[in-house]
Protein backbone atom coordinates (compact mmCIF):
# COMPACT_ATOMS: atom_id res chain seq x y z
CA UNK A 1 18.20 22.27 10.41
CA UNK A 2 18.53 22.02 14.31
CA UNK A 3 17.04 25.19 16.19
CA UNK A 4 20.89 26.81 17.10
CA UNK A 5 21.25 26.97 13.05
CA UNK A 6 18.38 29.15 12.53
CA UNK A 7 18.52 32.68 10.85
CA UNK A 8 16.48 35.85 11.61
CA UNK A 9 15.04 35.36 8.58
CA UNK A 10 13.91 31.93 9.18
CA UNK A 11 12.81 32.54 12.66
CA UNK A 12 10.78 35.58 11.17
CA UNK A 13 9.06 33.09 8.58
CA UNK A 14 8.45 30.44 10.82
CA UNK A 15 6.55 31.98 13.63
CA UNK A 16 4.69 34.09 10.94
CA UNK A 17 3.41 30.33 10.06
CA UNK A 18 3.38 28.91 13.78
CA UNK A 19 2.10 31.55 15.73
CA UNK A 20 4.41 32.65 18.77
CA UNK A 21 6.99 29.42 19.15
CA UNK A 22 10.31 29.35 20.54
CA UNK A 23 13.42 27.78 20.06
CA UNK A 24 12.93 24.94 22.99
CA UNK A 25 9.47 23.83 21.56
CA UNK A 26 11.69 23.39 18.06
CA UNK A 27 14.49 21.54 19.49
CA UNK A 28 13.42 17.73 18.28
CA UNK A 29 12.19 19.24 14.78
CA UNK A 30 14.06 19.79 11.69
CA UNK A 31 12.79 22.70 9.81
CA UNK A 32 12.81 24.00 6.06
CA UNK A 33 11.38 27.73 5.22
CA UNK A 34 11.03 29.62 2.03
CA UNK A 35 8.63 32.73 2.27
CA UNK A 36 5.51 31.31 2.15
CA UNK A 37 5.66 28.11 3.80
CA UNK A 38 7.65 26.08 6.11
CA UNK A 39 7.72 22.11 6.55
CA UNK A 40 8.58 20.69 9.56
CA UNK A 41 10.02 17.34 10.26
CA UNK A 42 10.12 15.79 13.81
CA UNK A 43 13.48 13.73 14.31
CA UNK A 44 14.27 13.01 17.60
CA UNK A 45 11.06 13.76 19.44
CA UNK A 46 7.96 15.25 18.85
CA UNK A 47 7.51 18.76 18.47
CA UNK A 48 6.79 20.68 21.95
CA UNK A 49 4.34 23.24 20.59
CA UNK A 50 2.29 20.31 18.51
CA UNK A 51 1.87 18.55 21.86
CA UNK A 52 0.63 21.84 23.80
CA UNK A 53 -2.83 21.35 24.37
CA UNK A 54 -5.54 23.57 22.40
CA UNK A 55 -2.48 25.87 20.14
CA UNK A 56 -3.53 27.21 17.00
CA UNK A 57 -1.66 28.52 13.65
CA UNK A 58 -2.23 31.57 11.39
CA UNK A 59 -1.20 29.25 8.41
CA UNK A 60 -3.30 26.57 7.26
CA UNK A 61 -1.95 22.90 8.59
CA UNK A 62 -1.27 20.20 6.24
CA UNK A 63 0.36 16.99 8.19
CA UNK A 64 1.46 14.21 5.66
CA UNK A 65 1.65 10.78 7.39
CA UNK A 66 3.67 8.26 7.66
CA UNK A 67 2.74 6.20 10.08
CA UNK A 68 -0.43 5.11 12.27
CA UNK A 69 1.47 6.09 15.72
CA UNK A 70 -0.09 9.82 15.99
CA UNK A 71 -3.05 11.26 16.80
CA UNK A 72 -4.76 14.49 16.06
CA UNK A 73 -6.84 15.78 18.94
CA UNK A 74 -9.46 18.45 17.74
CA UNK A 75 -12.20 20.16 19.89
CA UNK A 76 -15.00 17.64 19.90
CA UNK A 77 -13.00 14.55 18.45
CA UNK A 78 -9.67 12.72 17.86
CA UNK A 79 -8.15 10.99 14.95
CA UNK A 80 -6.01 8.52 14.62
CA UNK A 81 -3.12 9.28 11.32
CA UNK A 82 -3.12 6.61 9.06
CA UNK A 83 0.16 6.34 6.73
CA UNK A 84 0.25 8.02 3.49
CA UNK A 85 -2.75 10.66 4.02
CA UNK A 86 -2.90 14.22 4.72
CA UNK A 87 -4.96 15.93 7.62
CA UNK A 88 -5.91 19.22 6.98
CA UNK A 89 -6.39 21.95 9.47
CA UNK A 90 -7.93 25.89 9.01
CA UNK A 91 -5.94 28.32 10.18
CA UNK A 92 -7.16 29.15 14.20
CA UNK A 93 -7.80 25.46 14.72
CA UNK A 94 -7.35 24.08 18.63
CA UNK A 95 -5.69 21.09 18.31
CA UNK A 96 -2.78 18.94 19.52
CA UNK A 97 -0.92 16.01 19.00
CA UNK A 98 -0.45 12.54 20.38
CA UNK A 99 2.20 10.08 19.95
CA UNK A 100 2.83 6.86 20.95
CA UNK A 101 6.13 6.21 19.89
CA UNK A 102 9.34 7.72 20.41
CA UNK A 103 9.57 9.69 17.10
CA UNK A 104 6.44 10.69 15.35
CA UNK A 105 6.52 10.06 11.41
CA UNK A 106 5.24 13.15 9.39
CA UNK A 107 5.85 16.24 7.51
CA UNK A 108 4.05 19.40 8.78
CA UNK A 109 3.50 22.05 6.02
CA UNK A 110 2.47 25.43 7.16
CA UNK A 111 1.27 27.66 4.12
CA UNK A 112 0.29 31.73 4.37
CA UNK A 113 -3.18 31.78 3.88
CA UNK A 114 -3.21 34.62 1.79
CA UNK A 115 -0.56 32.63 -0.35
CA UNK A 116 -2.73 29.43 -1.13
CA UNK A 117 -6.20 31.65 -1.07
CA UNK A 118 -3.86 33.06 -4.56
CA UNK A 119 -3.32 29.91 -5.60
CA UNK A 120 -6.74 28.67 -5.30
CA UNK A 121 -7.95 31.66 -7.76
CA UNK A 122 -6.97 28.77 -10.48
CA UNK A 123 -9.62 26.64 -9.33
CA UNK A 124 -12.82 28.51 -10.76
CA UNK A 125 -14.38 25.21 -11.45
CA UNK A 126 -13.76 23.04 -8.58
CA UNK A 127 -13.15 25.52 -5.72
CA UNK A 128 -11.60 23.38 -2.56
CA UNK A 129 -13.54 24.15 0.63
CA UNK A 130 -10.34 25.29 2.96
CA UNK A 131 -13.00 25.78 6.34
CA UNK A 132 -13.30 22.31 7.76
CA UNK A 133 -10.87 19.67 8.97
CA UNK A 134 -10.41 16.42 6.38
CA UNK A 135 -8.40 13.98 5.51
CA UNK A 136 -7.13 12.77 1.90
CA UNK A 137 -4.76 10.40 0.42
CA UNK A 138 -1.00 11.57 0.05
CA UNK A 139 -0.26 11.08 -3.61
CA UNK A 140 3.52 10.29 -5.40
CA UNK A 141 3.85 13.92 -6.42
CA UNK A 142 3.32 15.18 -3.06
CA UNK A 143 6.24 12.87 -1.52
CA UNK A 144 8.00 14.14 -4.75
CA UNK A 145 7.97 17.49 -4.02
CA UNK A 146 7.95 17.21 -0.48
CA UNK A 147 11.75 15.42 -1.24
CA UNK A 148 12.90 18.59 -3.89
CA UNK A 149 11.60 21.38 -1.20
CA UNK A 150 13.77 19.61 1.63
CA UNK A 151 16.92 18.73 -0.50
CA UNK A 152 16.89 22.40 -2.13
CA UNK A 153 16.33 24.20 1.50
CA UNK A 154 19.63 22.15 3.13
CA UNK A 155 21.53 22.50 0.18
CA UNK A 156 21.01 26.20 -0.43
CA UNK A 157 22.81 27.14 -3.41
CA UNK A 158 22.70 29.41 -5.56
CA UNK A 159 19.31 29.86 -6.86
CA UNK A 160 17.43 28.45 -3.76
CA UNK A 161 15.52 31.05 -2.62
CA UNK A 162 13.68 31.19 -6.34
CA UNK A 163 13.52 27.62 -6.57
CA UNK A 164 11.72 27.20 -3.22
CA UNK A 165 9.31 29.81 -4.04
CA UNK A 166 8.47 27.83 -7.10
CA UNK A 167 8.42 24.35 -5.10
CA UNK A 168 6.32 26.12 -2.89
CA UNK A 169 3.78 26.84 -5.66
CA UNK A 170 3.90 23.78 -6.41
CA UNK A 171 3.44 21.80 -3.09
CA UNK A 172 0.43 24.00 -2.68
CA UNK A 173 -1.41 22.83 -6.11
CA UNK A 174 -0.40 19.41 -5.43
CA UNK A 175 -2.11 19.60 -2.07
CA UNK A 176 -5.46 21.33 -3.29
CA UNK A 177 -5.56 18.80 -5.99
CA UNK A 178 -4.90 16.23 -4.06
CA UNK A 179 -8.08 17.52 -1.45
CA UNK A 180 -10.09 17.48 -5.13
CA UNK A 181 -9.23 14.54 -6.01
CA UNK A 182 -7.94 15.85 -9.43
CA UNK A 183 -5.58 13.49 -10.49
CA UNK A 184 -2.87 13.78 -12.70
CA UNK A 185 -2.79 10.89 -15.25
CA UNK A 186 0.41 9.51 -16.56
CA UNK A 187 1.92 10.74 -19.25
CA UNK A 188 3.55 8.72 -21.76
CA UNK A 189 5.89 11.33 -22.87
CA UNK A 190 7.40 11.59 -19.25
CA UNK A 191 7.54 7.72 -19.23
CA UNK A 192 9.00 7.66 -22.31
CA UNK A 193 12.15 9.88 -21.24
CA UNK A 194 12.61 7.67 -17.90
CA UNK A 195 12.63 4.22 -20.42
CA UNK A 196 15.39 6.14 -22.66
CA UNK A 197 17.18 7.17 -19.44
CA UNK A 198 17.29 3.08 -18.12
CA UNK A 199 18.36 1.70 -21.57
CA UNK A 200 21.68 4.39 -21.35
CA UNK A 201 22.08 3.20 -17.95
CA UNK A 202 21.89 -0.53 -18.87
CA UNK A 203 24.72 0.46 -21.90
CA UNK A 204 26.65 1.96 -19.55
CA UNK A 205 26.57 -0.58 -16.77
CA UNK A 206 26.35 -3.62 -18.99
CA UNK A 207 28.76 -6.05 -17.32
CA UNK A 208 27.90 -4.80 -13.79
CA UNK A 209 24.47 -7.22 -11.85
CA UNK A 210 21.35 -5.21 -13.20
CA UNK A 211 18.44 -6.69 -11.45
CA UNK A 212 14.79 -5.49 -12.34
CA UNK A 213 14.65 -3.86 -9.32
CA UNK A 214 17.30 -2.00 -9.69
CA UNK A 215 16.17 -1.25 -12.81
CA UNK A 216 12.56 0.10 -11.81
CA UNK A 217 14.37 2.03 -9.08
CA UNK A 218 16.75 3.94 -11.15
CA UNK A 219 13.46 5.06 -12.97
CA UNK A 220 11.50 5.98 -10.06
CA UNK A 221 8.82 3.06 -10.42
CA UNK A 222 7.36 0.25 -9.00
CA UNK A 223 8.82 -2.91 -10.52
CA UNK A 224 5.36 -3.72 -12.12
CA UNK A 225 5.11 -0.07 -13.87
CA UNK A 226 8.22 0.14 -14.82
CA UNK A 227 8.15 -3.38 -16.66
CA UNK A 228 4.31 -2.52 -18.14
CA UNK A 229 5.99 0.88 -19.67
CA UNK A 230 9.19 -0.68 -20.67
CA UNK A 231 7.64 -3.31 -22.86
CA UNK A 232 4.33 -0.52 -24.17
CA UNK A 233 7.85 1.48 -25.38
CA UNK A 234 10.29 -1.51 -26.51
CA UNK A 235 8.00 -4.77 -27.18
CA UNK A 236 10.25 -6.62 -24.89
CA UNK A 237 10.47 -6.94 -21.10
CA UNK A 238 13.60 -4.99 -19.34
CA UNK A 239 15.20 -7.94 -18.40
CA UNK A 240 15.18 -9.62 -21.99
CA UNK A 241 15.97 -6.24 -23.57
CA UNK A 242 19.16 -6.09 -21.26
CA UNK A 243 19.79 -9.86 -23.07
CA UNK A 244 19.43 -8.99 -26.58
CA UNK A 245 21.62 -5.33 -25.86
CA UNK A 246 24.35 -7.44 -24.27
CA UNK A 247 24.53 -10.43 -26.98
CA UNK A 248 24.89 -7.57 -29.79
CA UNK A 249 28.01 -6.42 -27.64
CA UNK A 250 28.99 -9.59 -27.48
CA UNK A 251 28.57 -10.42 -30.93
CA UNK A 252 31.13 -7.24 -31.53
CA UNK A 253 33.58 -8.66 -29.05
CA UNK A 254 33.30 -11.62 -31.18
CA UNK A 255 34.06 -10.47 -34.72
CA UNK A 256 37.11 -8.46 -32.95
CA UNK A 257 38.86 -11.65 -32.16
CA UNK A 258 40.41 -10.29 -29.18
CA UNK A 259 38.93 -11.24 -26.32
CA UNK A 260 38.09 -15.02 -24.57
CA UNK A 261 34.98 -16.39 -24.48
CA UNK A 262 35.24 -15.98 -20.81
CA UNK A 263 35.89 -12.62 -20.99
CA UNK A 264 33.34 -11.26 -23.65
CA UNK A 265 30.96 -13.16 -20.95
CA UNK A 266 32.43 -11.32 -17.87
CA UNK A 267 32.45 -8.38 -19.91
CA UNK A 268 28.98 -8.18 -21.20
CA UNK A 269 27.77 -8.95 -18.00
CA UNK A 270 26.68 -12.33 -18.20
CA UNK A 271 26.68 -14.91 -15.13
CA UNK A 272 28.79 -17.47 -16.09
CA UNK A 273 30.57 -18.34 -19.99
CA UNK A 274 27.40 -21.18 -19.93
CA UNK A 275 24.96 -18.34 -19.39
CA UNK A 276 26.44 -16.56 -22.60
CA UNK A 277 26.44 -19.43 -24.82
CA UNK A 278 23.05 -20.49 -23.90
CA UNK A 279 21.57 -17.20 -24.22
CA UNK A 280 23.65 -16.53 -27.68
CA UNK A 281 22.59 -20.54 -28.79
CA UNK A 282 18.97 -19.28 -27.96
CA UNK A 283 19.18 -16.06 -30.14
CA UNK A 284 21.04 -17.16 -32.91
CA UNK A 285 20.80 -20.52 -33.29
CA UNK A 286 24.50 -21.15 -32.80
CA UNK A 287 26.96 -21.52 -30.27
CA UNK A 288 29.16 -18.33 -30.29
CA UNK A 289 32.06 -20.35 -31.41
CA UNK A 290 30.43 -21.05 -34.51
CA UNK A 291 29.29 -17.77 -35.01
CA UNK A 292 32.71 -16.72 -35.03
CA UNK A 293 33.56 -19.46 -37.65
CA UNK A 294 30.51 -18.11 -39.65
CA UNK A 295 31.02 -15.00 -39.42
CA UNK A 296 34.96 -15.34 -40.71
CA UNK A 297 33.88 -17.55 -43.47
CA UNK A 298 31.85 -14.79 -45.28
């Protein structure tokens, strides 16, 4: 939200994060708070206070990278962001930032120490060191989350200030794991439900142009995941499970005796009426005009 459109309350939680900021040094950054930490995103300039030389936070820094264009200057060295990691900063750090293009790329979280020192209480086994500066890879759930915190802090409706507090628990476990290295493994369950949710979307979009891509991003996958789950689950690829969903419409259409070949084509969602037969004559065995005659023979 642009600086003019902050609250008290907001204000109160962001330079609790920050340290002493003010409204100028926020005016190229959109900002999203819940109680215990605040992202920030730059998006018209870079942020005034991340440029001041030598400033420090309360909060412990977590910048998430998009692009190779910004620097990190610490005491005795300077870094160079590379896209998709995090760089992670103590609280009392000096640092700055340095950009070389007109709008840096990143997300700035600021987290309450005493907040994420609670959270880390669940590590007993792997506790994450939280004194030095280092640099990991930013995973999928991180963006995830990252995308949910955002979308429920401009939406605020009812509900939001719970929900943040709980996406806030959760960006902060996806970040220490992340520093761990603990990876989540996919589960086939949760794969499972995103397969049943793109074969209801191919029924109810069956004459419209369903490309594999469109397909995969529907689901929230890569094209090559999506089409390695989709056949572990089905036995068939996406693409030739769309076919075989389509002719048994078609095959329907038929026995009504209602509809033109051309139609039951158009309708089903196939390219052209010599796309349908050859695909049906492939199937079956028979052109659907015989099929028909079959099929009313019996």
């Amino acid at each position: 939200m642009p600086p003019s459109s902050y609250s008290a309350k907001d204000l109160l939680r962001i330079t609790q994060l920050t340290g002493s900021i003010t409204l100028e040094q926020l005016r190229y950054v959109d900002c999203f708070s819940a109680r215990h930490l605040t992202m920030f995103m730059p998006i018209a300039g870079p942020c005034l206070m991340a440029i001041s030389p030598k400033h420090v936070h309360p909060a412990h820094l977590f910048v998430v990278s998009f692009s190779d264009t910004t620097s990190i200057v610490l005491e005795h060295s300077k870094y160079r962001a590379q896209p998709n990691t995090v760089s992670y900063l103590p609280p009392l750090t000096p640092h700055h930032e340095v950009n070389e293009a007109d709008i840096p790329r990143y997300v700035a979280i600021l987290i309450e120490p005493s907040f994420l020192q609670e959270q880390t209480e669940a590590y007993h086994k792997y506790k994450p060191e939280l004194n030095e500066w280092k640099v990991f890879p930013a995973s999928d759930e991180l963006l995830s989350v990252i995308k949910r915190f955002i979308g429920e802090s401009k939406a605020q409706k009812a509900g939001a200030e719970m929900l943040l507090e709980a996406l806030s628990v959760e960006a902060a476990h996806v970040l220490l794991r992340s520093m761990l290295g603990l990876r989540v493994e996919d589960c086939v369950y949760a794969s499972r439900i995103e397969i049943n949710r793109s074969i209801e979307y191919m029924r109810q979009n069956l004459s419209e142009k369903l490309s594999l891509a469109s397909l995969a991003c529907f689901s929230g996958m890569s094209v090559s995941h999506f089409t390695r789950v989709f056949r572990q689950e089905t036995g068939l690829s996406p693409i030739d499970y769309l076919i075989e969903m389509r002719l048994e419409v078609a095959c329907r259409l038929l026995l009504g005796g209602t509809a033109p070949l051309k139609q039951i084509a158009m309708d089903c969602g196939f390219s052209s009426p010599a796309h349908f037969s050859s695909s049906f004559q492939k199937k079956y065995k028979m052109s659907p005009s015989e099929y028909l005659h079959t099929s009313s023979c019996k």
